[in-house]
N, C-alpha and C. Protein backbone atom coordinates (compact mmCIF):
# COMPACT_ATOMS: atom_id res chain seq x y z
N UNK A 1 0.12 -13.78 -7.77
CA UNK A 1 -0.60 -12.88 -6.87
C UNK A 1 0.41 -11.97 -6.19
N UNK A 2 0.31 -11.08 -5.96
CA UNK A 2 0.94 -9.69 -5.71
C UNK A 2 0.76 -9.11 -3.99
N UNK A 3 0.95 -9.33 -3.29
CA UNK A 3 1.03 -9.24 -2.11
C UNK A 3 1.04 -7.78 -1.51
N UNK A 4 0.31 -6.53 -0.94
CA UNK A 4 0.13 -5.63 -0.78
C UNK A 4 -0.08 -5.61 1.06
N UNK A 5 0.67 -5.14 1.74
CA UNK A 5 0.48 -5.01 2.97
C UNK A 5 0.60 -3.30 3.27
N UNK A 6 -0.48 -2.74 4.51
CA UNK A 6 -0.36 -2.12 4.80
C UNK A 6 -0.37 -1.74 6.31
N UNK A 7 0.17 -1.06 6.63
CA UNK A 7 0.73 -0.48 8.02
C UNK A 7 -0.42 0.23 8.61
N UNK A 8 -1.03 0.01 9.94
CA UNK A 8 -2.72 0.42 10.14
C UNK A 8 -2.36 0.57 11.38
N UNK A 9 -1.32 0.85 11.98
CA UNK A 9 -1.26 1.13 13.25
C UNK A 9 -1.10 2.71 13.27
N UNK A 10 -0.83 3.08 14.98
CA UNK A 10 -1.30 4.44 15.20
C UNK A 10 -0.31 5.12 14.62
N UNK A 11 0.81 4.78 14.48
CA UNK A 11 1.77 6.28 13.51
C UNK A 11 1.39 6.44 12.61
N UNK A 12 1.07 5.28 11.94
CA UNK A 12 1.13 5.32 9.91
C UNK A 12 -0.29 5.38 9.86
N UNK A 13 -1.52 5.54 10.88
CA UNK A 13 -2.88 6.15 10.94
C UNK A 13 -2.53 7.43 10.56
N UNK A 14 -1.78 7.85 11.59
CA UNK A 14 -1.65 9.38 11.65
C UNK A 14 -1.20 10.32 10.15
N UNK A 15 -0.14 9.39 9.49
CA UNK A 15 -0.02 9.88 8.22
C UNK A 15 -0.84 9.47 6.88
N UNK A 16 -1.83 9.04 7.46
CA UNK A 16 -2.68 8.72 6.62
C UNK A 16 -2.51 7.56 6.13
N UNK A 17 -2.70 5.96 6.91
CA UNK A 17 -3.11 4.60 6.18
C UNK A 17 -4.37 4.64 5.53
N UNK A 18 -5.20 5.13 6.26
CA UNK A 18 -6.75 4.87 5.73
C UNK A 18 -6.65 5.38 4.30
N UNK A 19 -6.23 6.72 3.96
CA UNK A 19 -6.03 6.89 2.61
C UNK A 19 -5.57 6.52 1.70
N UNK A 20 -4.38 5.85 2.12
CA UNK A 20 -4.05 4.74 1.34
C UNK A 20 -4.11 3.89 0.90
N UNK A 21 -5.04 3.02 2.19
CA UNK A 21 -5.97 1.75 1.45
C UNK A 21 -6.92 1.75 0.81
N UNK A 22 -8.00 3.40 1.22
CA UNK A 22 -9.08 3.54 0.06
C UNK A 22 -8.17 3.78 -1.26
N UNK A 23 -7.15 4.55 -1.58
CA UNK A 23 -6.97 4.69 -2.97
C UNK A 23 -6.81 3.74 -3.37
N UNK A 24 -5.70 2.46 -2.46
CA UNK A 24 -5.37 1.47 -3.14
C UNK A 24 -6.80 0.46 -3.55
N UNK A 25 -7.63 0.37 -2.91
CA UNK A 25 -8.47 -0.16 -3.16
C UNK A 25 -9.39 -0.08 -4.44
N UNK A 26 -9.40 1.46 -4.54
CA UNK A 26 -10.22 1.99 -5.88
C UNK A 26 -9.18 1.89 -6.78
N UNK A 27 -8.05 1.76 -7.14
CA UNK A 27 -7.26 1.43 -8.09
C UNK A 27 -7.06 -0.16 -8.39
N UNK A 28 -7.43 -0.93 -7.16
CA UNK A 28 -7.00 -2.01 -8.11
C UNK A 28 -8.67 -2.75 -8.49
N UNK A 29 -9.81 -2.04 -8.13
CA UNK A 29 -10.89 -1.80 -8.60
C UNK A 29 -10.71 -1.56 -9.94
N UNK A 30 -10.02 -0.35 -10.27
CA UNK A 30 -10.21 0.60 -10.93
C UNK A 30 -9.80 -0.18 -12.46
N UNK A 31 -8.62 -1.04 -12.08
CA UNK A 31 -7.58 -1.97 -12.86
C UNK A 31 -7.81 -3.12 -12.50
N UNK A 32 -8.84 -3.69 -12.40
CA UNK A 32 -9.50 -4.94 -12.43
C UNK A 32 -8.86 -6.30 -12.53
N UNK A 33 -7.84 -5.78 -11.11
CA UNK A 33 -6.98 -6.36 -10.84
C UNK A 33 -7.27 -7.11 -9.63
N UNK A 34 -8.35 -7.27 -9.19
CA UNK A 34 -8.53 -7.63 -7.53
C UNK A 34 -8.10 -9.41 -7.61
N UNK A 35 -8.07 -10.50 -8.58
CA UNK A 35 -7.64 -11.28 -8.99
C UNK A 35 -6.17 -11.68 -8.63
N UNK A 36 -5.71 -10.92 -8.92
CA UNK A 36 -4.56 -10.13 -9.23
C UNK A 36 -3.23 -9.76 -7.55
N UNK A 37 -4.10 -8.74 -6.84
CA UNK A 37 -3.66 -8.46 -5.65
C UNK A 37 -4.55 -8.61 -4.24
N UNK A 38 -3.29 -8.97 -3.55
CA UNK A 38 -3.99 -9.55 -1.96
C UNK A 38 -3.54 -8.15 -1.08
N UNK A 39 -4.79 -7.48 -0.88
CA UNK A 39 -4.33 -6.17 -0.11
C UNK A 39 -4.34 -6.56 1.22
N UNK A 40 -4.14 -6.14 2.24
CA UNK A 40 -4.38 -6.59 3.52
C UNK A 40 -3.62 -5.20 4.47
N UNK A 41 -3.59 -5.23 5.94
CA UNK A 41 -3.27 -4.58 6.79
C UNK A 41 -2.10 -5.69 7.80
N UNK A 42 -1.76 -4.57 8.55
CA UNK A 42 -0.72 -5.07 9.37
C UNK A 42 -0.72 -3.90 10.75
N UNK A 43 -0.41 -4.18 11.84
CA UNK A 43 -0.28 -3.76 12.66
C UNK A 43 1.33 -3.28 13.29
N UNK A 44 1.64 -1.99 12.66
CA UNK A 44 3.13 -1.83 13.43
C UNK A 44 4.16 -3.05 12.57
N UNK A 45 4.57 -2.13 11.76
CA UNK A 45 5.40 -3.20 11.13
C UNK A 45 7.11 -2.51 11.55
N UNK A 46 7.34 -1.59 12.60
CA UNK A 46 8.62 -1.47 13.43
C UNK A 46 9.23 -0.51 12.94
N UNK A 47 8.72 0.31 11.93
CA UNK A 47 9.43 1.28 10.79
C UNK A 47 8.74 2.39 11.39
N UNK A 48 8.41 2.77 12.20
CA UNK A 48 7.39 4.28 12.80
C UNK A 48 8.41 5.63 12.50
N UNK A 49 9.91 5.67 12.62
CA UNK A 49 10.15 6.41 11.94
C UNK A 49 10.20 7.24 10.77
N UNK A 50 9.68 6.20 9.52
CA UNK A 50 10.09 6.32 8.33
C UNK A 50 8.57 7.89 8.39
N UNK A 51 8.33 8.48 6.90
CA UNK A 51 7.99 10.02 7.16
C UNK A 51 6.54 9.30 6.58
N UNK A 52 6.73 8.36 5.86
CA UNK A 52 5.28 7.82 5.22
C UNK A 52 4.49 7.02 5.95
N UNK A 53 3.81 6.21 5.05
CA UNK A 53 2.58 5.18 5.50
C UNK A 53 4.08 3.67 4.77
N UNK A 54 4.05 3.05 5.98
CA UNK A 54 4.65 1.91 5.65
C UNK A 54 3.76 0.64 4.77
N UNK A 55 4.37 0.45 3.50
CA UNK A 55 3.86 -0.37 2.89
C UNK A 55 4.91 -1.45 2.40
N UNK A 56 4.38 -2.61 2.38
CA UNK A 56 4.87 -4.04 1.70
C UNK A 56 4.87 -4.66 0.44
N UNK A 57 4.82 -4.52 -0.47
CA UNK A 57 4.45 -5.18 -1.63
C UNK A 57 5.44 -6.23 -1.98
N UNK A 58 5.21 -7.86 -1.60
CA UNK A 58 5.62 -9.03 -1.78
C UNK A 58 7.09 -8.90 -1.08
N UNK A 59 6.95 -8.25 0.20
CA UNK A 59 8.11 -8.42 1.38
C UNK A 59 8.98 -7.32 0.73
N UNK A 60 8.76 -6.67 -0.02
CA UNK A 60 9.97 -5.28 -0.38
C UNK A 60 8.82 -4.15 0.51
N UNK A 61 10.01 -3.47 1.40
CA UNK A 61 9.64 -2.25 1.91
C UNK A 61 9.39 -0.64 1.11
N UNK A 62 8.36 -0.31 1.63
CA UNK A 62 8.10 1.16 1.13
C UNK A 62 7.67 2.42 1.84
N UNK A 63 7.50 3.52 1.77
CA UNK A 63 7.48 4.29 2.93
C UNK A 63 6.58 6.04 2.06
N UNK A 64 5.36 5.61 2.06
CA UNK A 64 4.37 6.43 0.85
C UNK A 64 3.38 7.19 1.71
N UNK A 65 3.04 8.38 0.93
CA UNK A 65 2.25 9.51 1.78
C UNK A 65 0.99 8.48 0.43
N UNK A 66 -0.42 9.76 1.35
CA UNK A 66 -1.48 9.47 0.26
C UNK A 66 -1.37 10.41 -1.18
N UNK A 67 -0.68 11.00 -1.14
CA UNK A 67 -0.70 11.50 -2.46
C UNK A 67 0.42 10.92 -3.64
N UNK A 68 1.11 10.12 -3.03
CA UNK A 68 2.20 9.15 -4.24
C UNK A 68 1.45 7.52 -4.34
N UNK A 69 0.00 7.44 -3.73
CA UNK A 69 -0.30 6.14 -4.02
C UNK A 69 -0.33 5.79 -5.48
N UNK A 70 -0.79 6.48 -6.41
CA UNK A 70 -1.28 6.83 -8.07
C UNK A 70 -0.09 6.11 -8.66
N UNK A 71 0.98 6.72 -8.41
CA UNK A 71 2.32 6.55 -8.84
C UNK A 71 3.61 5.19 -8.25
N UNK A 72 2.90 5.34 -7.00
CA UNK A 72 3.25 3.82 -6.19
C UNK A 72 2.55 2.43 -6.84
N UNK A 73 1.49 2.45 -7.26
CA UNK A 73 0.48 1.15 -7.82
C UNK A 73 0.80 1.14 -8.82
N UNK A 74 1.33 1.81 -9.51
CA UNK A 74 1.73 1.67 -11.00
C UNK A 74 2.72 1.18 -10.85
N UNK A 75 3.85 1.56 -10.63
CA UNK A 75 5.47 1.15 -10.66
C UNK A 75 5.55 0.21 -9.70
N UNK A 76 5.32 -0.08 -8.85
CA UNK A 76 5.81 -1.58 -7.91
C UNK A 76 4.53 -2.16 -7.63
N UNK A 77 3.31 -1.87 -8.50
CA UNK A 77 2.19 -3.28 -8.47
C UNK A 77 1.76 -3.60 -9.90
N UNK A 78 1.31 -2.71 -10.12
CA UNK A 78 0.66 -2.94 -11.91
C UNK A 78 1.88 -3.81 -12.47
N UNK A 79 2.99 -3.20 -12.40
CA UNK A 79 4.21 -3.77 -13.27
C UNK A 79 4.68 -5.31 -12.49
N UNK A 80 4.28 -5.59 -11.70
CA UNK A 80 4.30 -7.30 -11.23
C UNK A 80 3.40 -7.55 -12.09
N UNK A 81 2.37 -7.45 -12.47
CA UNK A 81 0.62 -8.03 -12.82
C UNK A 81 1.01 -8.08 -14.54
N UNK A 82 1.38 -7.31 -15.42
CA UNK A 82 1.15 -6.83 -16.48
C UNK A 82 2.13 -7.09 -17.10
């Protein structure tokens, strides 16, 4: 299982979490993977600088707008799963 955390507090709101969890959500929908990955939220994970939406995938840090999710789920989630 593949561990997916996301950052839902007010900075990484501001750069768009919500978008990120709907895409991520319809992708691992999409890749019928929900088996597969444990998505979840987090509150302020201490990184408010970084320029993205702070994300976790199995304790490795990441730092993603909503428009590199496509390309983020592929390369550091699909490729755990597959």
């Amino acid at each position: 299982m593949v561990k997916v955390t996301v950052c839902i507090g007010s900075s990484c709101h501001l750069k768009g979490s919500r978008q990120v969890v709907e895409e991520l959500q319809y992708l691992i929908k999409e890749n019928n993977v929900g088996d597969d990955v444990n998505l979840s939220g987090a509150f302020c994970m201490g990184r408010c600088q970084e320029n993205g939406v702070n994300v976790t995938v199995d304790g490795q840090h990441f730092s993603i707008t909503p428009d590199e999710v496509k390309d983020f789920f592929k390369k550091e989630v699909l490729s755990k799963i597959k």
